[in-house]
N, C-alpha and C. Protein backbone atom coordinates (compact mmCIF):
# COMPACT_ATOMS: atom_id res chain seq x y z
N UNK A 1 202.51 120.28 90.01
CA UNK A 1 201.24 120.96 90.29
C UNK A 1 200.65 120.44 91.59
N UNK A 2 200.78 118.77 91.29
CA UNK A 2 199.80 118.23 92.83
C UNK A 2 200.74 118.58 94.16
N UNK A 3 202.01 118.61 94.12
CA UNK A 3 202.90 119.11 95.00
C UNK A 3 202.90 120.67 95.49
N UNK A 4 202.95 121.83 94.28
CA UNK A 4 202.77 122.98 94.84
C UNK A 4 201.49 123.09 95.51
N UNK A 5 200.46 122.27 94.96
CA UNK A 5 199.30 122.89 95.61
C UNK A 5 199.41 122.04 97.34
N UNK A 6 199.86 120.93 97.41
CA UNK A 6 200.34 119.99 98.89
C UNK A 6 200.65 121.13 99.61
N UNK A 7 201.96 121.59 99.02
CA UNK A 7 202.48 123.06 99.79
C UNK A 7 201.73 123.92 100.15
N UNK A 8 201.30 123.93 99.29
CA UNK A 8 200.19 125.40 99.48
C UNK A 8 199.13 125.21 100.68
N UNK A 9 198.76 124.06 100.91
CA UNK A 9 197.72 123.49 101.61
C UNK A 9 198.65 123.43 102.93
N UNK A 10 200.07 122.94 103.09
CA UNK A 10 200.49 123.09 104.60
C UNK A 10 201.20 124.49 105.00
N UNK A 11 201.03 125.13 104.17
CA UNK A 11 201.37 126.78 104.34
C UNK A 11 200.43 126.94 104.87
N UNK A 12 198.73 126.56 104.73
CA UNK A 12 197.82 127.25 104.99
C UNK A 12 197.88 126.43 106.60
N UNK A 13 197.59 125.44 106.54
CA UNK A 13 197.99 124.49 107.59
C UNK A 13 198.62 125.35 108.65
N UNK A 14 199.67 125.24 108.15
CA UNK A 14 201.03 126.44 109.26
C UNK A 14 200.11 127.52 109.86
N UNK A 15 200.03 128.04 108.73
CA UNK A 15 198.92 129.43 109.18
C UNK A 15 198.13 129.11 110.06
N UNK A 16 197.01 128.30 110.20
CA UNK A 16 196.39 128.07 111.01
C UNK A 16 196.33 127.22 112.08
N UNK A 17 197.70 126.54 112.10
CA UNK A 17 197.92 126.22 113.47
C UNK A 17 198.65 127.40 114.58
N UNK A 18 199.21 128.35 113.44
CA UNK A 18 200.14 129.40 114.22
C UNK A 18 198.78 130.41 114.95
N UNK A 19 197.91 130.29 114.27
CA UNK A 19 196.65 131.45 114.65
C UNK A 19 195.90 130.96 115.72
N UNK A 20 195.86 129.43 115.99
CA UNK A 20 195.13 128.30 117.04
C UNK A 20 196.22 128.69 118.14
N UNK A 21 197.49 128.63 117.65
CA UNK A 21 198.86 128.97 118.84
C UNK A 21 198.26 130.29 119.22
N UNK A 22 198.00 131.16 118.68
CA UNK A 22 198.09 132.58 119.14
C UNK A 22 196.85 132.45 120.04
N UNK A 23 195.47 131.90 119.38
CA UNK A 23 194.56 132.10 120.26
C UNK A 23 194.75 131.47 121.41
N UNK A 24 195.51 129.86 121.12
CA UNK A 24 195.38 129.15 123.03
C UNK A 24 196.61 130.46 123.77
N UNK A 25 197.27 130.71 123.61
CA UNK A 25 198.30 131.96 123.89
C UNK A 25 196.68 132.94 124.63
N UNK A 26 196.22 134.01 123.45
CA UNK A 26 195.40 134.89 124.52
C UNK A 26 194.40 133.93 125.51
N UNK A 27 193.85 132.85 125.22
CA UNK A 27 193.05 132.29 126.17
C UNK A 27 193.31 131.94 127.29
N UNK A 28 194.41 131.47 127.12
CA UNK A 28 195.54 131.02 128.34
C UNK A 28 195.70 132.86 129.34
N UNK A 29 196.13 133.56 128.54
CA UNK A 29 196.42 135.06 128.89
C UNK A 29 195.27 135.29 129.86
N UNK A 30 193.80 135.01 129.12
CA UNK A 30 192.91 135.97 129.72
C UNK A 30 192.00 134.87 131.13
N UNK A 31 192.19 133.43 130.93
CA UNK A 31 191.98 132.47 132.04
C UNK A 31 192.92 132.86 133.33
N UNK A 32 194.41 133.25 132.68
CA UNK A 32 194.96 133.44 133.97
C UNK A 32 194.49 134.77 134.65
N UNK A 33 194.18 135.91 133.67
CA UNK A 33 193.37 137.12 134.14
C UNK A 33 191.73 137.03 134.95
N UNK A 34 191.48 136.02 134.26
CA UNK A 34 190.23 135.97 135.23
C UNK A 34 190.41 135.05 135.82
N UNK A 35 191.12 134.13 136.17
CA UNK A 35 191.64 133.71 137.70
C UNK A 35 192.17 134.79 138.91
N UNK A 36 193.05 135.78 138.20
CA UNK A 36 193.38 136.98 139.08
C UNK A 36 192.15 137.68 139.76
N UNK A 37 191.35 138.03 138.60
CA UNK A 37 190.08 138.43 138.55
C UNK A 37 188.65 137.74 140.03
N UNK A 38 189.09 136.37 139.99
CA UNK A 38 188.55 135.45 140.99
C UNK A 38 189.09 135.40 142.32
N UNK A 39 190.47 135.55 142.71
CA UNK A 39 190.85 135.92 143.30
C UNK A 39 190.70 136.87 143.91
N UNK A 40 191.07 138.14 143.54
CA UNK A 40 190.19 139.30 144.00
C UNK A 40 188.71 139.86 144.49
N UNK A 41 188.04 138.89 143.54
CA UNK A 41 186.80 138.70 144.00
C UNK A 41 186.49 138.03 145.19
N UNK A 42 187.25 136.88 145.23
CA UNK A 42 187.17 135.92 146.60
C UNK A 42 187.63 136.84 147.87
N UNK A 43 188.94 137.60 147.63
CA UNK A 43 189.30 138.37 148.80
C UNK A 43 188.18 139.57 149.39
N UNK A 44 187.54 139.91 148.33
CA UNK A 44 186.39 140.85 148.22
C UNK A 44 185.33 140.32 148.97
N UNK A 45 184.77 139.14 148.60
CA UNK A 45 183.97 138.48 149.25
C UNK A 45 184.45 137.89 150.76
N UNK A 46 185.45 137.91 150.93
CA UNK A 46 185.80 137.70 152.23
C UNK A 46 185.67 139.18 153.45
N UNK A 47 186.39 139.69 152.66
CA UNK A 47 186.24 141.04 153.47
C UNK A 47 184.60 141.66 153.85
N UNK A 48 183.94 141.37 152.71
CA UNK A 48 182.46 141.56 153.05
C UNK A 48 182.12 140.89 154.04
N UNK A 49 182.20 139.55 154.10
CA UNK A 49 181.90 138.38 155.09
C UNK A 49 182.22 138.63 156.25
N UNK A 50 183.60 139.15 156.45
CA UNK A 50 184.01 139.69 157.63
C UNK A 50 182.95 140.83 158.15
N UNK A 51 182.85 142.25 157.15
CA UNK A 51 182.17 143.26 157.30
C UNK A 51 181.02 142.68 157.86
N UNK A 52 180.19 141.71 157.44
CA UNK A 52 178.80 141.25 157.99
C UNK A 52 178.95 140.76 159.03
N UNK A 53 179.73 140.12 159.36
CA UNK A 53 180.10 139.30 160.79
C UNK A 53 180.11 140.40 161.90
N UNK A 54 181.15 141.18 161.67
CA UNK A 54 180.73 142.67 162.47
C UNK A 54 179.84 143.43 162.32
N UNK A 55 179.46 143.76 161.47
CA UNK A 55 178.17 144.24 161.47
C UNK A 55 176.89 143.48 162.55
N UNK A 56 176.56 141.89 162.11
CA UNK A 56 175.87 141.14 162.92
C UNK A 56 176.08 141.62 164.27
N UNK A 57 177.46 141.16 165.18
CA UNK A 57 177.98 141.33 166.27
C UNK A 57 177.46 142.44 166.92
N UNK A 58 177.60 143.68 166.00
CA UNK A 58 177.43 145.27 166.53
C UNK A 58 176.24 145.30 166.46
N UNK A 59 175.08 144.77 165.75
CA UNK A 59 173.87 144.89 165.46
C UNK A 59 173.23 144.28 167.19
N UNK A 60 173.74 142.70 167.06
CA UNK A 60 173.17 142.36 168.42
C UNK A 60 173.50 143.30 169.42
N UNK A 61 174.92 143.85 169.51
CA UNK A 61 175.11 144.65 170.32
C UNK A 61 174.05 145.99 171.08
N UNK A 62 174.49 146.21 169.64
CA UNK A 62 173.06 147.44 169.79
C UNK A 62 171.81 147.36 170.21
N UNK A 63 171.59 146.09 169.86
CA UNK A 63 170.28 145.63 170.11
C UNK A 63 169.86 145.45 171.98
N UNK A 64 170.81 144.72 172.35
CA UNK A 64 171.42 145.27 173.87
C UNK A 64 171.38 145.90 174.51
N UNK A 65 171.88 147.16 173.88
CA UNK A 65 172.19 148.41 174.15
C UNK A 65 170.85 149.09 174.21
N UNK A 66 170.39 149.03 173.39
CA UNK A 66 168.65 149.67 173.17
C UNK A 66 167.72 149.03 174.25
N UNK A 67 168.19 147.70 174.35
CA UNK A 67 166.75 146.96 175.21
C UNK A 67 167.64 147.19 176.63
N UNK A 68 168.76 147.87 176.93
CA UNK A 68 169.11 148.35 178.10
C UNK A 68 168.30 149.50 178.46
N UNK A 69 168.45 150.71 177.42
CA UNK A 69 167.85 151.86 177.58
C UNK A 69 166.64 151.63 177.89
N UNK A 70 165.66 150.56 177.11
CA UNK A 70 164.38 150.24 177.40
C UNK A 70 164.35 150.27 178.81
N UNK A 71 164.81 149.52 179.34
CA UNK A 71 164.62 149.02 180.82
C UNK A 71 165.11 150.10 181.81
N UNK A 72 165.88 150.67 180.96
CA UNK A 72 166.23 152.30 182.46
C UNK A 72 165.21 152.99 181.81
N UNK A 73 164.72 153.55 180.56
CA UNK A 73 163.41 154.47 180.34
C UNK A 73 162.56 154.29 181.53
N UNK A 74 162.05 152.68 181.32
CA UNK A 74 160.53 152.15 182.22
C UNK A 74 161.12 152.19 183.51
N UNK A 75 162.12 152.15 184.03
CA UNK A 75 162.66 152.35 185.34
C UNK A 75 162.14 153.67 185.44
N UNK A 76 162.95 154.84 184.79
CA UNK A 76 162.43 156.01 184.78
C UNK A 76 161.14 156.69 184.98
N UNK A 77 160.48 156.09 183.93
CA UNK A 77 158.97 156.30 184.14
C UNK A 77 158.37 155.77 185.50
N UNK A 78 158.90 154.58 185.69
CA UNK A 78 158.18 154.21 187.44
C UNK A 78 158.68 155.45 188.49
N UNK A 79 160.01 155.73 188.05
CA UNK A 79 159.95 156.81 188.99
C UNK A 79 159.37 158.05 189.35
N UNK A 80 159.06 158.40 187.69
CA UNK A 80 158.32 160.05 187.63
C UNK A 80 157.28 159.55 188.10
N UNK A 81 156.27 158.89 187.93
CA UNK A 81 154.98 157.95 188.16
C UNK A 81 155.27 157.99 189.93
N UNK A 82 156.02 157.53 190.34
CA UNK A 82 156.10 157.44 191.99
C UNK A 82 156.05 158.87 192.49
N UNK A 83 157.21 159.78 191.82
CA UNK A 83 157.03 161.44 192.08
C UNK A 83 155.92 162.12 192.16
N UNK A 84 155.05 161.94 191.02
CA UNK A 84 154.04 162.32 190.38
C UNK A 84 153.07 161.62 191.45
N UNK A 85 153.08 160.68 191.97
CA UNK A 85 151.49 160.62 193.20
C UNK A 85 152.04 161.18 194.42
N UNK A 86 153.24 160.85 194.48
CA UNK A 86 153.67 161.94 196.18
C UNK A 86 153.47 163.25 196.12
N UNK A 87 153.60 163.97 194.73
CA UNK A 87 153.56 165.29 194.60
C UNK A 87 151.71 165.78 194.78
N UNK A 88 151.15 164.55 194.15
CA UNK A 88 149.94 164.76 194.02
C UNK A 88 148.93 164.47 195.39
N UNK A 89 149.78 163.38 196.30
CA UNK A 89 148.72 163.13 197.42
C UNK A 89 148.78 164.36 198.52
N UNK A 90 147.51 164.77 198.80
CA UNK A 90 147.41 165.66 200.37
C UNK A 90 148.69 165.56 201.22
N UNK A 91 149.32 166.95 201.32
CA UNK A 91 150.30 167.00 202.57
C UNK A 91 150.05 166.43 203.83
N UNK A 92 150.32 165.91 205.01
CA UNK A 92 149.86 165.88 206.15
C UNK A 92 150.33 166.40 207.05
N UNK A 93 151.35 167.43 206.68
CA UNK A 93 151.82 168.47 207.53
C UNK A 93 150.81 169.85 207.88
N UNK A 94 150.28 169.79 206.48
CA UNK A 94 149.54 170.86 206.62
C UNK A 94 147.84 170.69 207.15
């Protein structure tokens, strides 16, 4: 009796070391999946990083680019402004 039930107790034993096997098995499975998972993410996050870096770059660029235009606009304007009083002062031909 005290023996079958011994048995009985490392049957169950068995059982539940085989079910601890199975789970470190999926845990193991799904650590290496979300390591993949991290990975991808990291490459993701890199590529963004990159994306911002150019982005930044093109941003100053632009920014450049705009405060160029600024400076030929107000060029511009000095000129219509210069047109605009020659057109406006008394001929002296006439």
């Amino acid at each position: 009796m005290t023996m079958q039930g011994l048995h009985g107790a490392v049957a169950v034993c068995e059982m539940t070391m085989q079910g601890l096997h199975g789970l470190f098995t999926v845990c193991e499975m799904t650590m290496q999946h979300l390591h993949s998972v991290v990975t991808v993410c990291e490459m993701i996050m890199q590529g963004l990083h990159g994306l911002f870096t150019v982005c930044g770059v093109t941003m100053q660029h632009l920014h450049s680019v705009v405060a160029v235009c600024e400076m030929i606009m107000q060029g511009l304007r000095g000129l219509f402004a210069v047109c605009e009083t020659i057109q406006q002062a008394p001929t002296m031909n006439h």
